[in-house]
C-alpha atoms as a PDB file:
ATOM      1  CA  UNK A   1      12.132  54.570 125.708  1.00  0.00           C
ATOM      2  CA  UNK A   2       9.684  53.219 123.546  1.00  0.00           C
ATOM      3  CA  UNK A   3       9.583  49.770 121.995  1.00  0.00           C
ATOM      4  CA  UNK A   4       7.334  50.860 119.003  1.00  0.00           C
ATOM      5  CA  UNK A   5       9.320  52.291 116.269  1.00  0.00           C
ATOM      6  CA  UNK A   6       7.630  54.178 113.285  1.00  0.00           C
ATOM      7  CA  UNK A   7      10.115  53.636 109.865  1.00  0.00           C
ATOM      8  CA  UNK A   8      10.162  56.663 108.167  1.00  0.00           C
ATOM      9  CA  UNK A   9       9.879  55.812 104.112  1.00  0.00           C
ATOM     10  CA  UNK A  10      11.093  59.056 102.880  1.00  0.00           C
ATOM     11  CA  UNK A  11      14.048  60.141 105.640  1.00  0.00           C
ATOM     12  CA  UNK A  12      15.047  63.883 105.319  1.00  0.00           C
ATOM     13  CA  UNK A  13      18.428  63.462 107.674  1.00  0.00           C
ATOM     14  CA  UNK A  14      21.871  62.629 105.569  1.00  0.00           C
ATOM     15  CA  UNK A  15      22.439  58.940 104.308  1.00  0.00           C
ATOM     16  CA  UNK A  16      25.614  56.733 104.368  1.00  0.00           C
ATOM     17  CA  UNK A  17      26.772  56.605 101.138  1.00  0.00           C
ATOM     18  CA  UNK A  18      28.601  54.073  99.502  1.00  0.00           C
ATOM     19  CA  UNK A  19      29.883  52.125  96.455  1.00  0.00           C
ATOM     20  CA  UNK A  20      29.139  48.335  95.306  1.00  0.00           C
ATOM     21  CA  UNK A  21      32.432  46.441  96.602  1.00  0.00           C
ATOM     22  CA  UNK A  22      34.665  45.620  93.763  1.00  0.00           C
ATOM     23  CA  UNK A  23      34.590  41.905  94.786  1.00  0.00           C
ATOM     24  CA  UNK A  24      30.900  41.998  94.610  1.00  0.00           C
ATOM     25  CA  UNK A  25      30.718  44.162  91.579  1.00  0.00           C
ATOM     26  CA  UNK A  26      29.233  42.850  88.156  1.00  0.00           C
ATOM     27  CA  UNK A  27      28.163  45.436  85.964  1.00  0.00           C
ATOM     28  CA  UNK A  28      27.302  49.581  85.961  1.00  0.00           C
ATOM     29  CA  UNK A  29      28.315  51.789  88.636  1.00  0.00           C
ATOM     30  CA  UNK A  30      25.371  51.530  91.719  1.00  0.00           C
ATOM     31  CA  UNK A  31      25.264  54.340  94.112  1.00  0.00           C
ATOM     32  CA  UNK A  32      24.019  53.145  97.536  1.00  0.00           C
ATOM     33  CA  UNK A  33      22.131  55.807 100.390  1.00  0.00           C
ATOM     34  CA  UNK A  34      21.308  54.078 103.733  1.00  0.00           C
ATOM     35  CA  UNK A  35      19.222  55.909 106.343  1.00  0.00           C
ATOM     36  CA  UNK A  36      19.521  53.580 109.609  1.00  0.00           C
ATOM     37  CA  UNK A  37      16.825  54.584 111.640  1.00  0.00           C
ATOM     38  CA  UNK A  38      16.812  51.713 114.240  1.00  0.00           C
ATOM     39  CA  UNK A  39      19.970  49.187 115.907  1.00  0.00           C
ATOM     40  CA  UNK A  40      18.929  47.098 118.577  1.00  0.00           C
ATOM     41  CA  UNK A  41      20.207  43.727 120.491  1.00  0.00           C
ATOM     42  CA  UNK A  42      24.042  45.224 120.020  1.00  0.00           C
ATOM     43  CA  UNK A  43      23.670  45.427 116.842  1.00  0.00           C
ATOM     44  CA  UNK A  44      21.933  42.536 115.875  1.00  0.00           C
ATOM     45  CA  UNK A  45      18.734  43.854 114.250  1.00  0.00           C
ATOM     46  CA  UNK A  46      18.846  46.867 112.199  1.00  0.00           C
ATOM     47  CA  UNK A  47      15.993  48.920 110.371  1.00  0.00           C
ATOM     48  CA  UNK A  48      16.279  51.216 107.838  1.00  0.00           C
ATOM     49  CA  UNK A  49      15.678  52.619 103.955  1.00  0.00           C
ATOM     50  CA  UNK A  50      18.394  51.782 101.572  1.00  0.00           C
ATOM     51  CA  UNK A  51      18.338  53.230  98.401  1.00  0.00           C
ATOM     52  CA  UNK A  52      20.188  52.057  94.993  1.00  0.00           C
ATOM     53  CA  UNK A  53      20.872  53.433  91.641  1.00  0.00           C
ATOM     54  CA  UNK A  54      21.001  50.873  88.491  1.00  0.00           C
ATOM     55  CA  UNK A  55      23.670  48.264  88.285  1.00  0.00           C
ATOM     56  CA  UNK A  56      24.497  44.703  88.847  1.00  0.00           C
ATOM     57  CA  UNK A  57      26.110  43.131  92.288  1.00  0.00           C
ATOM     58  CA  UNK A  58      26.429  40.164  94.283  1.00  0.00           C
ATOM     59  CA  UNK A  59      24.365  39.701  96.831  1.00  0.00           C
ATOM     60  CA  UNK A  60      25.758  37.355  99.896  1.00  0.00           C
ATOM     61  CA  UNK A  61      23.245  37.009 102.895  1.00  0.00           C
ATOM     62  CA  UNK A  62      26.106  34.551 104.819  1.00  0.00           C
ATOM     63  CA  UNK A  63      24.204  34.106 108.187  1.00  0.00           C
ATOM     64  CA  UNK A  64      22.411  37.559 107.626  1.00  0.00           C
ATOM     65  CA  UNK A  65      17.930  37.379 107.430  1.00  0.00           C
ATOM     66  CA  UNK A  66      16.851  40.414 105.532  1.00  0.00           C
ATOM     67  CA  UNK A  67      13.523  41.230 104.861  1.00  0.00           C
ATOM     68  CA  UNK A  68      12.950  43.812 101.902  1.00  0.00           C
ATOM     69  CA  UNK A  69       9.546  45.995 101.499  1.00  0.00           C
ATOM     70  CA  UNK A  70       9.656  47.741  98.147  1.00  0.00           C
ATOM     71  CA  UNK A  71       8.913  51.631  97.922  1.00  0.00           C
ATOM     72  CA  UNK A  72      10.177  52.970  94.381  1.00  0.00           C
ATOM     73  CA  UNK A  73      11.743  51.532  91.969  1.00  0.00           C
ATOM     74  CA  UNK A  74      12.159  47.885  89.851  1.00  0.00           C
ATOM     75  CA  UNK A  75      15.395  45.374  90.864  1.00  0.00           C
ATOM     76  CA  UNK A  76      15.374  41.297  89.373  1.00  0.00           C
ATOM     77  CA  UNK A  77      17.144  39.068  91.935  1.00  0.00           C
ATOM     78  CA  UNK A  78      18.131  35.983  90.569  1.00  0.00           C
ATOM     79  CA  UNK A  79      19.064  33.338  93.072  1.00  0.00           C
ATOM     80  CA  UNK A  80      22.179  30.787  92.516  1.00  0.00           C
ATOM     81  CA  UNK A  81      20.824  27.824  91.204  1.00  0.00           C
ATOM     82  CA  UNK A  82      17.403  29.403  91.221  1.00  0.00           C
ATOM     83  CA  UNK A  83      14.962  31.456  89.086  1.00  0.00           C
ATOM     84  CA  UNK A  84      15.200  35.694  88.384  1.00  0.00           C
ATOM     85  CA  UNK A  85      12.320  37.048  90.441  1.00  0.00           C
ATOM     86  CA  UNK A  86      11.412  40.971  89.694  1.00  0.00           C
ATOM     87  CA  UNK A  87      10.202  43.229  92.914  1.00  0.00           C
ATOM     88  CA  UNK A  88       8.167  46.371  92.277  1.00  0.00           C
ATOM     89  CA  UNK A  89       7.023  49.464  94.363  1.00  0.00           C
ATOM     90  CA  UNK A  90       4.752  47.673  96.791  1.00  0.00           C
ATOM     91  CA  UNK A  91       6.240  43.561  96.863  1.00  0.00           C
ATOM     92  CA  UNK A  92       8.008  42.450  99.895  1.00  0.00           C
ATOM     93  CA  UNK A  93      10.262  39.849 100.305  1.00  0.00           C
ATOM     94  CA  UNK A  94      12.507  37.476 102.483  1.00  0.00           C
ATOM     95  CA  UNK A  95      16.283  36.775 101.720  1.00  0.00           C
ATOM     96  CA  UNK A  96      17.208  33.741 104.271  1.00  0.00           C
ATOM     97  CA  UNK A  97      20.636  33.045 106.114  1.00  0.00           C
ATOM     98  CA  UNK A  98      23.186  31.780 102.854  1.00  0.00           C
ATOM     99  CA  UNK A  99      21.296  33.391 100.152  1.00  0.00           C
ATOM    100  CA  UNK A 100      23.554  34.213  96.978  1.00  0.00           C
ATOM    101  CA  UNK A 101      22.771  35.983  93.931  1.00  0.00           C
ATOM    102  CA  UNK A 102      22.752  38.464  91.549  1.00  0.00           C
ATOM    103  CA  UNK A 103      20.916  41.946  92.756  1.00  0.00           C
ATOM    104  CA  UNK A 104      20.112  43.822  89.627  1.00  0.00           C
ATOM    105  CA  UNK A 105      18.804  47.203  90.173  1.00  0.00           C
ATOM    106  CA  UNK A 106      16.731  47.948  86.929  1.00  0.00           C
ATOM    107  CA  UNK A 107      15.330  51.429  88.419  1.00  0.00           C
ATOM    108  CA  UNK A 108      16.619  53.304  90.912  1.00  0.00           C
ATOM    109  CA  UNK A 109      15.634  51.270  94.077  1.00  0.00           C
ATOM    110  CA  UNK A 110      14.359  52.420  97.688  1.00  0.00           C
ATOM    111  CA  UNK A 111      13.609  49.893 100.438  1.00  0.00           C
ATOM    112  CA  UNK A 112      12.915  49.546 103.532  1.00  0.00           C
ATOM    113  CA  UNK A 113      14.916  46.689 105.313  1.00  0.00           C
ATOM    114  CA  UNK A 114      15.282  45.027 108.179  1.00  0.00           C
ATOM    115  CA  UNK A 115      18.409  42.688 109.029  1.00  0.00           C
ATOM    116  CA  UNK A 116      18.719  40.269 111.573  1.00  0.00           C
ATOM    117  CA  UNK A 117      22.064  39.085 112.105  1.00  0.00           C
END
């Protein structure tokens, strides 16, 4: 088994699909895809693309790390108590253990992620 693991940006296999959680829910109806393309330690850290169409959620990290890498797409994450950043095709970013927010997806979104739980 290899430990090097190439993330495929543009996954040709069949997604998860899912809806926003009506708790969570804010505005529109977002469609979520998620190709998982890695799990390791149990479970613990999981890689991936995860792909959104426009709406408005709430975004709870709890004691969940994600970092996001951009590939398509335009979303404006404003943090509780905090500023509204916007993310393009290309910008990374860092969501840290008890981040909350508001995840709007402006333009249909595609990420890649990785989650450390």
């Amino acid at each position: 088994m290899s430990l090097l693991k190439t993330i495929d940006p543009a996954p040709t296999g069949t997604p998860t699909e899912s809806k926003a959680a009506p708790e969570r829910l804010i505005s529109g109806d977002p469609a979520f895809k998620t190709w998982a393309q890695d799990d390791s330690r149990g479970g613990t850290v999981r890689t991936g693309v995860w792909e959104a169409t426009p709406g408005e959620t709430r975004s709870i990290k709890g004691e969940t790390f994600e970092f996001c890498h951009i590939l398509q797409g335009v979303v404006e994450i404003a943090e509780d108590g905090g500023e509204t950043r916007t993310y393009r095709a290309g910008d990374s970013f860092v969501m840290k253990p008890g981040f909350t927010g508001i995840w709007r997806t402006i333009e249909t979104v595609r990420k890649i992620y990785v989650v450390v739980a």
